[in-house]
C-alpha atoms as a PDB file:
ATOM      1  CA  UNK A   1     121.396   3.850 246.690  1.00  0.00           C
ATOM      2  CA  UNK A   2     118.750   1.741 248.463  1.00  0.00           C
ATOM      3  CA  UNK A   3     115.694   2.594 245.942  1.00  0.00           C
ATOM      4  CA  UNK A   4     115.688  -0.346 243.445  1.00  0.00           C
ATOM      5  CA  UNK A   5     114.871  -0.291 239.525  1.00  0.00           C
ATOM      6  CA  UNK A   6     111.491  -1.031 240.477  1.00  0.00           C
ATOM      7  CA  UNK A   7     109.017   1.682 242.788  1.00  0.00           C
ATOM      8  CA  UNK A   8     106.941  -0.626 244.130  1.00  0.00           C
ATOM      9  CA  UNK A   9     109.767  -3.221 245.134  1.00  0.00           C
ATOM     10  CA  UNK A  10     110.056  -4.057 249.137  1.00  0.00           C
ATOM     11  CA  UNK A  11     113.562  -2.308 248.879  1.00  0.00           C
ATOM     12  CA  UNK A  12     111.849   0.817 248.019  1.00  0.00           C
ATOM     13  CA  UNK A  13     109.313   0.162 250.991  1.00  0.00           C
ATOM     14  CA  UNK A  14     111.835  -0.589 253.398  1.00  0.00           C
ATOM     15  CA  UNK A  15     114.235   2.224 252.398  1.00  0.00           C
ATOM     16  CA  UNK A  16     111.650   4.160 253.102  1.00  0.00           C
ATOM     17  CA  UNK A  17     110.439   3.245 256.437  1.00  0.00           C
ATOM     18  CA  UNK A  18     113.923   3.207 257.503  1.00  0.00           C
ATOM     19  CA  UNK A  19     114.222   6.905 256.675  1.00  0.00           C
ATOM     20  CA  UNK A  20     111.054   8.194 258.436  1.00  0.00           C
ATOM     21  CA  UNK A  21     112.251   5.963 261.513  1.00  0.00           C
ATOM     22  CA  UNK A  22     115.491   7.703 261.999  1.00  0.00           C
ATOM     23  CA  UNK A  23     113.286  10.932 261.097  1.00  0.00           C
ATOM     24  CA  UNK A  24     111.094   9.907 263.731  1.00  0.00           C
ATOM     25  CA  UNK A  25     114.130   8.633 266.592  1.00  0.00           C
ATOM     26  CA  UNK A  26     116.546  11.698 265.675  1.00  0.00           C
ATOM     27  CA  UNK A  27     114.812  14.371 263.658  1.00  0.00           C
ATOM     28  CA  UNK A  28     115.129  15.776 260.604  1.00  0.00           C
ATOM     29  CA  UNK A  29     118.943  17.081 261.720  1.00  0.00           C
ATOM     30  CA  UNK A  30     119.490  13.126 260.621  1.00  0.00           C
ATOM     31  CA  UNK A  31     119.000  14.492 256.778  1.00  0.00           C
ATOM     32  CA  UNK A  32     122.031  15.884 256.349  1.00  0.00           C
ATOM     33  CA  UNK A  33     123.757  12.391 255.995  1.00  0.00           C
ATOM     34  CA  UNK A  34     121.463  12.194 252.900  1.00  0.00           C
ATOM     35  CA  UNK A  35     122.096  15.819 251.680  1.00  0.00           C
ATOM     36  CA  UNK A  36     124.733  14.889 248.537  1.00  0.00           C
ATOM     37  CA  UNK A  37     123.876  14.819 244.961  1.00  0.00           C
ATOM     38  CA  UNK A  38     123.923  10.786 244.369  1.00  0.00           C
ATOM     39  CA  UNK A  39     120.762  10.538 246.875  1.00  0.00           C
ATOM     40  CA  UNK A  40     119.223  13.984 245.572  1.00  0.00           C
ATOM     41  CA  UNK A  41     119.607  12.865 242.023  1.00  0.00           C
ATOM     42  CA  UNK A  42     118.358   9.701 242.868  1.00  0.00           C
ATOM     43  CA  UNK A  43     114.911  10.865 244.775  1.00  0.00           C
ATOM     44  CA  UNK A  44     114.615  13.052 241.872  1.00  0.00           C
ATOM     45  CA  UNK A  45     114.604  10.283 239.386  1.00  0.00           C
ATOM     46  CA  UNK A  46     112.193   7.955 241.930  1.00  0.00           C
ATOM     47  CA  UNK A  47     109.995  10.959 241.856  1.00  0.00           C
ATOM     48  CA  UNK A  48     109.838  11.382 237.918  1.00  0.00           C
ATOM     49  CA  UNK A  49     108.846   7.295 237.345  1.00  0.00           C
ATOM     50  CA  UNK A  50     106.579   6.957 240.521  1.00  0.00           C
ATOM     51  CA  UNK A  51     104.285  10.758 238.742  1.00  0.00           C
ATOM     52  CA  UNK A  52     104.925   8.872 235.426  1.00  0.00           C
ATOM     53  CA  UNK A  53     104.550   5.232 235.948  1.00  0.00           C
ATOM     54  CA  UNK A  54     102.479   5.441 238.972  1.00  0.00           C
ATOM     55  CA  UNK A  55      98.363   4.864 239.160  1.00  0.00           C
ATOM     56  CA  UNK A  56      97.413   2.848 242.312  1.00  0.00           C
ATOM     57  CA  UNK A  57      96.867   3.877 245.797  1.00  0.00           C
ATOM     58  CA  UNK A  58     100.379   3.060 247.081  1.00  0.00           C
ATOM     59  CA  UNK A  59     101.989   4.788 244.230  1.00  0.00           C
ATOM     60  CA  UNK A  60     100.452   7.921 245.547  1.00  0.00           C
ATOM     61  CA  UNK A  61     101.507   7.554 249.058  1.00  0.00           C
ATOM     62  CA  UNK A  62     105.106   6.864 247.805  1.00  0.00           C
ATOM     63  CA  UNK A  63     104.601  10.340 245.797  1.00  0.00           C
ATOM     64  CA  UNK A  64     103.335  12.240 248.773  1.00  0.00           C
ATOM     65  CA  UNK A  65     106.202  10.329 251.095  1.00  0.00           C
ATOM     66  CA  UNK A  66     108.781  11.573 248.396  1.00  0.00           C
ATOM     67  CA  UNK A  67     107.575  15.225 248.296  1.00  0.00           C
ATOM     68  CA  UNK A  68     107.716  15.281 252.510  1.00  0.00           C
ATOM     69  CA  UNK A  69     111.048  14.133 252.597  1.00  0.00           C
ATOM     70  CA  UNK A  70     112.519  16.644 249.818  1.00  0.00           C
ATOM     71  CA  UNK A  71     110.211  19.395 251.494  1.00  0.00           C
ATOM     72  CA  UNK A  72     112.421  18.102 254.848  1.00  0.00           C
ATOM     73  CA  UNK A  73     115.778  18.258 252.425  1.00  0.00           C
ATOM     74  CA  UNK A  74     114.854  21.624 251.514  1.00  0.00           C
ATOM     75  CA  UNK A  75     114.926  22.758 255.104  1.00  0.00           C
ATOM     76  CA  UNK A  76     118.429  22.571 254.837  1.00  0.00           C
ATOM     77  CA  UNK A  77     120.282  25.506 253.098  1.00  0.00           C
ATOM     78  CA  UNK A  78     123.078  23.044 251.692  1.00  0.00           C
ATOM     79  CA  UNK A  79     120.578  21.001 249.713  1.00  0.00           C
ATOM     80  CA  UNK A  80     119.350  23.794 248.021  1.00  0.00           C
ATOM     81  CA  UNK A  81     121.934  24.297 245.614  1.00  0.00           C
ATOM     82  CA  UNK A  82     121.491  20.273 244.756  1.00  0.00           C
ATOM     83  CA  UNK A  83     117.859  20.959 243.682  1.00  0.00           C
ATOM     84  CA  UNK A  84     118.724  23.434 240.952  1.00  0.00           C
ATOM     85  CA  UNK A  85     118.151  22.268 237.594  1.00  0.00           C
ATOM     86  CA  UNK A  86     121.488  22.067 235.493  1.00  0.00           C
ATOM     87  CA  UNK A  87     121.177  21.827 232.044  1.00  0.00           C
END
């Protein structure tokens, strides 16, 4: 997973400029290399800490980054199921 312990690490930052430039160079078609439940569990658990955890200005962009990129995962009808809540 490239999203370190830490939300407002450079690894975070980078992974995340890396996606939206293969977004940008490919499309969102590239998403389906990310569509399995490690990464989807993953974002899911970035988003909880950065709503939690998160007061400045960059923790907000990270949040609205984070909801564009599972609103782009969503697009997908095989991440769908990957989304649901188990309990």
């Amino acid at each position: 997973m490239l999203i370190g312990q830490d939300f407002r690490s450079g690894l975070t930052r980078i992974g995340f400029e890396i996606f939206w430039s293969a977004i940008e160079g490919v499309g969102v078609e590239c998403l389906t290399a990310l569509s399995n439940q490690d990464y989807i569990t993953g974002l899911q658990r970035l988003l909880v800490r950065v709503v939690n955890d998160g007061y400045k200005l960059d923790d907000k962009c990270l949040r609205n980054e984070i909801v564009i990129l599972v609103n782009y995962l969503l697009t997908l009808p095989e991440t769908i199921p990957l989304f649901l809540i188990r309990s």
